[in-house]
PDB file of N, CA and C in Angstrom:
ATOM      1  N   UNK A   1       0.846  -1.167   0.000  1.00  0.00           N
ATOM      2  CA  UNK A   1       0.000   0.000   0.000  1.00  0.00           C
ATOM      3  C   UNK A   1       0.895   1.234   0.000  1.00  0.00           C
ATOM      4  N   UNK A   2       0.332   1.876  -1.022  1.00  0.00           N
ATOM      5  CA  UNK A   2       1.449   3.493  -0.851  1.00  0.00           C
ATOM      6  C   UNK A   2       0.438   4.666  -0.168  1.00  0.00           C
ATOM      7  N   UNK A   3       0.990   5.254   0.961  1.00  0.00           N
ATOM      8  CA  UNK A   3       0.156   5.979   1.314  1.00  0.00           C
ATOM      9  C   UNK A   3       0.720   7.687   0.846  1.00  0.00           C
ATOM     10  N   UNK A   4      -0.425   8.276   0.358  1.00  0.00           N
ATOM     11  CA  UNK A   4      -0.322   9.743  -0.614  1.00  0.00           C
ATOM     12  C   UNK A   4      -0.641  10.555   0.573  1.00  0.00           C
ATOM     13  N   UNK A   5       0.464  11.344   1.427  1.00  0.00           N
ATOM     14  CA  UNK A   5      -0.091  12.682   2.126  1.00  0.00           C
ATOM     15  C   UNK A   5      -0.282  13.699   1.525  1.00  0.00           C
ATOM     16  N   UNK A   6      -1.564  14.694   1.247  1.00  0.00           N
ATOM     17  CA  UNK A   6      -1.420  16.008   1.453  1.00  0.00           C
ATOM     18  C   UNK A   6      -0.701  17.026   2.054  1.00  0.00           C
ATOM     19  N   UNK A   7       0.030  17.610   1.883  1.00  0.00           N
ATOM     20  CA  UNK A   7       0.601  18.724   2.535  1.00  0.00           C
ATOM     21  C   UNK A   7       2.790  17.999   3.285  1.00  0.00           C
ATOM     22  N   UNK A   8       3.549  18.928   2.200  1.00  0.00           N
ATOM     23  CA  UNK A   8       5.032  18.306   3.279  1.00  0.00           C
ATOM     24  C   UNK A   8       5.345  19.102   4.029  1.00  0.00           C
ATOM     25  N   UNK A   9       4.204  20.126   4.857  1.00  0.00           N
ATOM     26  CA  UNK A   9       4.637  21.417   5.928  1.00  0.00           C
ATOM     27  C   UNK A   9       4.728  20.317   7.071  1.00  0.00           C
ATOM     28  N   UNK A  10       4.800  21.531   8.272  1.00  0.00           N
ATOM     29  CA  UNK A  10       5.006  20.689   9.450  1.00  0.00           C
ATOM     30  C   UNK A  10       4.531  19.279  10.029  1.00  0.00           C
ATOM     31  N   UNK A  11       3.051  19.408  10.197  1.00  0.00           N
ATOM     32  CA  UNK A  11       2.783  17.898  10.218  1.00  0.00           C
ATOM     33  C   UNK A  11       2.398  17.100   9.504  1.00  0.00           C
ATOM     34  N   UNK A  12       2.835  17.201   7.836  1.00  0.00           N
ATOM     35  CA  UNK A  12       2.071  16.302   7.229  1.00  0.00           C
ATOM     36  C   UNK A  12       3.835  15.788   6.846  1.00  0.00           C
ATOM     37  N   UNK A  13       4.712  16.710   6.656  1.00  0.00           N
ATOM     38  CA  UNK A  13       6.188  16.522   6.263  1.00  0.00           C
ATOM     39  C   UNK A  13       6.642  15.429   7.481  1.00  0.00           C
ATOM     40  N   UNK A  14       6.573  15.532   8.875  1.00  0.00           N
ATOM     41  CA  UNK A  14       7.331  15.081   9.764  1.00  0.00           C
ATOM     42  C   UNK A  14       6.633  13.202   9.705  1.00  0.00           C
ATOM     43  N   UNK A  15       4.985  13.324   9.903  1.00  0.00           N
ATOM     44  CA  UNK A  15       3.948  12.579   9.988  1.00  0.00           C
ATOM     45  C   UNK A  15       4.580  11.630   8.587  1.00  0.00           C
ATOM     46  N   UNK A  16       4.999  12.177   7.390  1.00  0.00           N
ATOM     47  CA  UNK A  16       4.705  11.031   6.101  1.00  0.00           C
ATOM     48  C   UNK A  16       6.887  10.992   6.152  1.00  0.00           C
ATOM     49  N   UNK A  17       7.506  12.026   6.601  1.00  0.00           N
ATOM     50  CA  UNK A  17       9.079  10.928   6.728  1.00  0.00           C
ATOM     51  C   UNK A  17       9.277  10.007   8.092  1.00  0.00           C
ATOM     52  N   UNK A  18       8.504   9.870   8.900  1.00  0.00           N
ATOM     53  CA  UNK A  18       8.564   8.879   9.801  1.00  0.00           C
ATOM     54  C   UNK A  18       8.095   7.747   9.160  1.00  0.00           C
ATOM     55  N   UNK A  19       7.317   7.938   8.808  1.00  0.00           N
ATOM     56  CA  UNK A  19       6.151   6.953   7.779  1.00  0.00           C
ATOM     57  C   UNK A  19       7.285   6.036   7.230  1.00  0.00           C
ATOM     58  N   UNK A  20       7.752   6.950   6.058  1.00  0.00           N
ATOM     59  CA  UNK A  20       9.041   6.559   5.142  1.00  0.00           C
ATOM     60  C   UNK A  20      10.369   6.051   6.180  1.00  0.00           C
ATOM     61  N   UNK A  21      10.232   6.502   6.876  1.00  0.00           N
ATOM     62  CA  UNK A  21      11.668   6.473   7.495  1.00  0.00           C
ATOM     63  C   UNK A  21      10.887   4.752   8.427  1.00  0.00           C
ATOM     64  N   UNK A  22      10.101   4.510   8.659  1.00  0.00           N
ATOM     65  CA  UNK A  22      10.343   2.964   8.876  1.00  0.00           C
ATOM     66  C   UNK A  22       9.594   2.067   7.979  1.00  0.00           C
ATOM     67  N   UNK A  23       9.914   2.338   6.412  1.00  0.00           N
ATOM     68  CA  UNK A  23       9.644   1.313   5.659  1.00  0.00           C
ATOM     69  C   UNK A  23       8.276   1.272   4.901  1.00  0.00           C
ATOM     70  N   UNK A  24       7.454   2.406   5.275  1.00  0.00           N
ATOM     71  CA  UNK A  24       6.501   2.521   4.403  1.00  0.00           C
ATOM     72  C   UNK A  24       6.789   2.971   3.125  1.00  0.00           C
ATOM     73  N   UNK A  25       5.463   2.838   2.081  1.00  0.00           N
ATOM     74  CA  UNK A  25       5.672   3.723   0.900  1.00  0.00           C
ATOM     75  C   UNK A  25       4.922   4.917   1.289  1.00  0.00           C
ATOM     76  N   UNK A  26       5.623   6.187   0.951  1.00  0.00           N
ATOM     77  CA  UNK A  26       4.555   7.230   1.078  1.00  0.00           C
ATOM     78  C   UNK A  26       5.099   8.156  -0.112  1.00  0.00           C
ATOM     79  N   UNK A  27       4.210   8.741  -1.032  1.00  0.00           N
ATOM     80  CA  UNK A  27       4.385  10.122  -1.198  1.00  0.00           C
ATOM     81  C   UNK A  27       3.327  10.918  -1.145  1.00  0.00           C
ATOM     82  N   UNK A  28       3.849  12.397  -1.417  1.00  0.00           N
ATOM     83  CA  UNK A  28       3.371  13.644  -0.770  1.00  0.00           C
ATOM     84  C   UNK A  28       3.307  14.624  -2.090  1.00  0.00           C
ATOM     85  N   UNK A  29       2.211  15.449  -1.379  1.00  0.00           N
ATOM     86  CA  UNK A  29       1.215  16.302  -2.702  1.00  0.00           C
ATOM     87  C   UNK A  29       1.291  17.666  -2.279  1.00  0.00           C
ATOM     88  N   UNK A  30       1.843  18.434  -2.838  1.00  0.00           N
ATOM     89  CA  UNK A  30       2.399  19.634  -1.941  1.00  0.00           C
ATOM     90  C   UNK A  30       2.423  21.177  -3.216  1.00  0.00           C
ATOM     91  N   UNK A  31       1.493  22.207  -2.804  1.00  0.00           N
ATOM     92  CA  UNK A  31       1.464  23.161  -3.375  1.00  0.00           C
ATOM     93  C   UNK A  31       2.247  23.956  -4.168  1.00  0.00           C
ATOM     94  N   UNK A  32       3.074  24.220  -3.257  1.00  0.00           N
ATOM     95  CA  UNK A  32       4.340  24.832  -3.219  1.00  0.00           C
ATOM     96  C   UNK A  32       5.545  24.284  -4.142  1.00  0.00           C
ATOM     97  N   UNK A  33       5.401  24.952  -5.350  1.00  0.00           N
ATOM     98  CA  UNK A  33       6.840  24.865  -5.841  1.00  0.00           C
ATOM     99  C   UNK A  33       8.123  24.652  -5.953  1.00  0.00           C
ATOM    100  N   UNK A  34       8.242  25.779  -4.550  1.00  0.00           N
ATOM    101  CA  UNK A  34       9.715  25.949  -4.341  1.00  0.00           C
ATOM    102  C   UNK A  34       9.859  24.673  -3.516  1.00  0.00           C
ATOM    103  N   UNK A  35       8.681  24.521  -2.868  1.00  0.00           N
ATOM    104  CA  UNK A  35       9.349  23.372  -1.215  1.00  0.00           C
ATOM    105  C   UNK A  35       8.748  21.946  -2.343  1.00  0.00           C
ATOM    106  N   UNK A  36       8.513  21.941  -3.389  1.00  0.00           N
ATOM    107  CA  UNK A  36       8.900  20.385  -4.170  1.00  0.00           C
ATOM    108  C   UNK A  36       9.697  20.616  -4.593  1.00  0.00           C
ATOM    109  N   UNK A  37      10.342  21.340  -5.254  1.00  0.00           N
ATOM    110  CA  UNK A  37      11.782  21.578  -5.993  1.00  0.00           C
ATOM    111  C   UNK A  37      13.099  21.441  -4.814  1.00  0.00           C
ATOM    112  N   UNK A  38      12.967  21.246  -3.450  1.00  0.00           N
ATOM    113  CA  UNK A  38      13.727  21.428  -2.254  1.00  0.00           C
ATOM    114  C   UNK A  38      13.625  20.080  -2.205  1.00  0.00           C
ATOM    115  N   UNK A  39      12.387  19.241  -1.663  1.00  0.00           N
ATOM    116  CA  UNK A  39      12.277  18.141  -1.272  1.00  0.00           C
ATOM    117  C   UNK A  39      12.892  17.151  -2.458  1.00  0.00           C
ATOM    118  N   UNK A  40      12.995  17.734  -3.550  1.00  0.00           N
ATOM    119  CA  UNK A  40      13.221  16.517  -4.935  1.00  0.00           C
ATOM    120  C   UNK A  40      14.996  17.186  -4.698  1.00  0.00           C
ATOM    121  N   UNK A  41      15.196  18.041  -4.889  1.00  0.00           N
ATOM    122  CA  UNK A  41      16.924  18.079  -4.618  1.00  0.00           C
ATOM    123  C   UNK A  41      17.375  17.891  -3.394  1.00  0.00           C
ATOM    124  N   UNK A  42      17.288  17.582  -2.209  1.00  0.00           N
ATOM    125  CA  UNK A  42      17.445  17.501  -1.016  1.00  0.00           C
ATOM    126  C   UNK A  42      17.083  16.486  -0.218  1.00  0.00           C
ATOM    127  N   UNK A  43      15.787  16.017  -0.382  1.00  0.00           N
ATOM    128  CA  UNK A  43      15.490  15.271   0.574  1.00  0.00           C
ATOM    129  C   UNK A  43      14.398  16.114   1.778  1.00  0.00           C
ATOM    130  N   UNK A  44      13.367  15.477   1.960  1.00  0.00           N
ATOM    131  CA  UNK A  44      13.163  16.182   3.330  1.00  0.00           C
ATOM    132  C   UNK A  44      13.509  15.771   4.265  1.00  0.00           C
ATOM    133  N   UNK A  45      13.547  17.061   5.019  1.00  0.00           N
ATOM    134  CA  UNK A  45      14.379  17.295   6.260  1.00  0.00           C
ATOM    135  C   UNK A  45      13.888  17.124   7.428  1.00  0.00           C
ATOM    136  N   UNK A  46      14.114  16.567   8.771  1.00  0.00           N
ATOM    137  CA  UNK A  46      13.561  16.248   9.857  1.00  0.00           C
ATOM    138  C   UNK A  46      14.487  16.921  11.096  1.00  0.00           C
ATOM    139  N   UNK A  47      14.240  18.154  11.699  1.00  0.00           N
ATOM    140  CA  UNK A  47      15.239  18.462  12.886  1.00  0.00           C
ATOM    141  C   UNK A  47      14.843  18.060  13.846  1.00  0.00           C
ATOM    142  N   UNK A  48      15.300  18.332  15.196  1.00  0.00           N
ATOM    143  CA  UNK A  48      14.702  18.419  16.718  1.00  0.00           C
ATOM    144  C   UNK A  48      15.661  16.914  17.218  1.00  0.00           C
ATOM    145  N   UNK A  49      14.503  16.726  17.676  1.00  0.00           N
ATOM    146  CA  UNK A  49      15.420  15.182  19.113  1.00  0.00           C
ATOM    147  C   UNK A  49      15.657  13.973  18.128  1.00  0.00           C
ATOM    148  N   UNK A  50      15.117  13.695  16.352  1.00  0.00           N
ATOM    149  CA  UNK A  50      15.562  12.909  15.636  1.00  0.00           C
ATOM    150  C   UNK A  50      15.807  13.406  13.890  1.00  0.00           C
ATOM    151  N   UNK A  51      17.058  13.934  14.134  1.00  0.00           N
ATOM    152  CA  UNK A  51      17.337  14.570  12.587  1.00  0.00           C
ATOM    153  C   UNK A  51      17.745  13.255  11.512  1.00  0.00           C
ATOM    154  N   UNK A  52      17.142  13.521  10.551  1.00  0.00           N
ATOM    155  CA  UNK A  52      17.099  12.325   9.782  1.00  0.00           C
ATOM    156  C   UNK A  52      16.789  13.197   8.425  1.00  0.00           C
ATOM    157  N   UNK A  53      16.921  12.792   7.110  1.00  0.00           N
ATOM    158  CA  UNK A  53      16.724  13.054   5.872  1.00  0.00           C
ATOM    159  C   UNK A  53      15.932  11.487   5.045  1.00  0.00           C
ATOM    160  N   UNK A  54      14.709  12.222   4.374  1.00  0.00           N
ATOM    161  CA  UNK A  54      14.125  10.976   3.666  1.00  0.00           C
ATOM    162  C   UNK A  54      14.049  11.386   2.340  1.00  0.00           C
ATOM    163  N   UNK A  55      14.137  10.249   1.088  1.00  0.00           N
ATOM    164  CA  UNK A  55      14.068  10.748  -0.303  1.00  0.00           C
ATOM    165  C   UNK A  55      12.710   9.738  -0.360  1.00  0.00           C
ATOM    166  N   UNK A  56      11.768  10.825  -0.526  1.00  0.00           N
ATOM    167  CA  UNK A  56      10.316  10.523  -0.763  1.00  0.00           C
ATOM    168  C   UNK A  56       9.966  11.396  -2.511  1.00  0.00           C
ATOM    169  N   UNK A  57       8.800  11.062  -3.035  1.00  0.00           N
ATOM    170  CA  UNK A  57       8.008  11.365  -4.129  1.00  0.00           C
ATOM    171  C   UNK A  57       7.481  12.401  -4.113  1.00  0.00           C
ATOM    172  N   UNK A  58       7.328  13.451  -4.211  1.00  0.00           N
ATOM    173  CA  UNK A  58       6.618  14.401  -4.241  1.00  0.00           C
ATOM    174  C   UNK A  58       6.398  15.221  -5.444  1.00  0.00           C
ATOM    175  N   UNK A  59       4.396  15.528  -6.046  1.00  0.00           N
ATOM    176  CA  UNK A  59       4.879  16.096  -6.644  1.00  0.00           C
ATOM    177  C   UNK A  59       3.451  17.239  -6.543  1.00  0.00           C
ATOM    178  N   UNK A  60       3.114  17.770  -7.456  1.00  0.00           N
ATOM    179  CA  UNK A  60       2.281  19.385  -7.606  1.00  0.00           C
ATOM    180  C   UNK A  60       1.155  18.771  -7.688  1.00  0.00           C
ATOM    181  N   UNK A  61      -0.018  19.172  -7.138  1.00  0.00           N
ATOM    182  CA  UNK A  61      -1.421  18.436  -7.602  1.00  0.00           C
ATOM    183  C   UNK A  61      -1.357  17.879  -9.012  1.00  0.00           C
ATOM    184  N   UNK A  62      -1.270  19.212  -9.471  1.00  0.00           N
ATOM    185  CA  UNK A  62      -1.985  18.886 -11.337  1.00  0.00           C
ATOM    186  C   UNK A  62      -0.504  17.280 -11.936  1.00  0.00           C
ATOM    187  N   UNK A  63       0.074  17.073 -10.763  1.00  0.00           N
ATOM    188  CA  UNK A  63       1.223  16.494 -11.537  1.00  0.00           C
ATOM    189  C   UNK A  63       1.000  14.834 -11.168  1.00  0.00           C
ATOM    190  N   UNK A  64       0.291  14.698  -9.448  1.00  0.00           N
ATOM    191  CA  UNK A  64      -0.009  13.816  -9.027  1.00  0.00           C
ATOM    192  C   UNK A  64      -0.182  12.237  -9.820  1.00  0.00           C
ATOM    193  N   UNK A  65       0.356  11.267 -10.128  1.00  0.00           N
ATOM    194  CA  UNK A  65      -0.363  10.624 -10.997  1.00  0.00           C
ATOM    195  C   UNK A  65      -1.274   9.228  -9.963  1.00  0.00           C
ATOM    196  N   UNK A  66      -2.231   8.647 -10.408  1.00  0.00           N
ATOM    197  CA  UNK A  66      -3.218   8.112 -10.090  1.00  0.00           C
ATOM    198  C   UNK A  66      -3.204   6.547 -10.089  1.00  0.00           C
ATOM    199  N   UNK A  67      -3.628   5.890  -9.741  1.00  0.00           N
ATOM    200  CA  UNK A  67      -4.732   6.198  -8.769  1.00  0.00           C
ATOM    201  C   UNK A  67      -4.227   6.488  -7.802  1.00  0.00           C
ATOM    202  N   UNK A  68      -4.875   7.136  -6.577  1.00  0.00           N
ATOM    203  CA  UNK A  68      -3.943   7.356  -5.084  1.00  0.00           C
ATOM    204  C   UNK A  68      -5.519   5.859  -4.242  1.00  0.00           C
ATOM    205  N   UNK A  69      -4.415   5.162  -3.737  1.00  0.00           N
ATOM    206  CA  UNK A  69      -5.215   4.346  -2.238  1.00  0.00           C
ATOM    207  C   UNK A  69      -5.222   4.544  -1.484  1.00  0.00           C
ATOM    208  N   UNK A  70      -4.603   5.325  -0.922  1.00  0.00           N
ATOM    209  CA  UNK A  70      -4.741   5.644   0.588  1.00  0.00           C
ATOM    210  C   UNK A  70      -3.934   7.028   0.651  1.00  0.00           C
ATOM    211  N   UNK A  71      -4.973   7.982   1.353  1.00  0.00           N
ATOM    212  CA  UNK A  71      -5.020   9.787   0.957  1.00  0.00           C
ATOM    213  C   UNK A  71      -4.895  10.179   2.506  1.00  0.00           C
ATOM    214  N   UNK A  72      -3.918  10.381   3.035  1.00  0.00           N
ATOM    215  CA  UNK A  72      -3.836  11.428   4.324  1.00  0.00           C
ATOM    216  C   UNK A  72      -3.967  13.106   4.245  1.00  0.00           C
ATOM    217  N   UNK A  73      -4.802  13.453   5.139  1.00  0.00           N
ATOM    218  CA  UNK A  73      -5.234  14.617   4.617  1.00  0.00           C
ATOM    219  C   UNK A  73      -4.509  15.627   5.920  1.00  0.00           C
TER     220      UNK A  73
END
């Protein structure tokens, strides 16, 4: 099962690289331009009490491709 989050801001970003970070599939659907163009060259980023970097999928609504099974909102 691949699970598709909405949003890679604070809690949908931290919520779907934990996800990733123990072995799920996830990618993420994210408005913002600049912060998919960050997450696709970089990696997202995780600070605080567990800094970690995940290379997850992300891409622009209109870019999304289909079907999605399982939609975190």
């Amino acid at each position: 099962m691949e699970l598709t989050i909405v949003g890679a801001g604070a809690i949908g970003g931290i919520t779907g690289a934990h996800l990733a970070r123990a072995g799920h599939r996830v990618q993420f659907v994210e408005r913002d331009p600049d912060h998919v163009a960050a997450i696709r060259r970089s990696g997202l980023q995780v600070g605080g009490a567990a800094e970690f970097t995940v290379r997850v999928p992300v891409f622009l609504p209109e870019d999304l491709p289909g079907p999605v099974t399982t939609l975190l909102l």
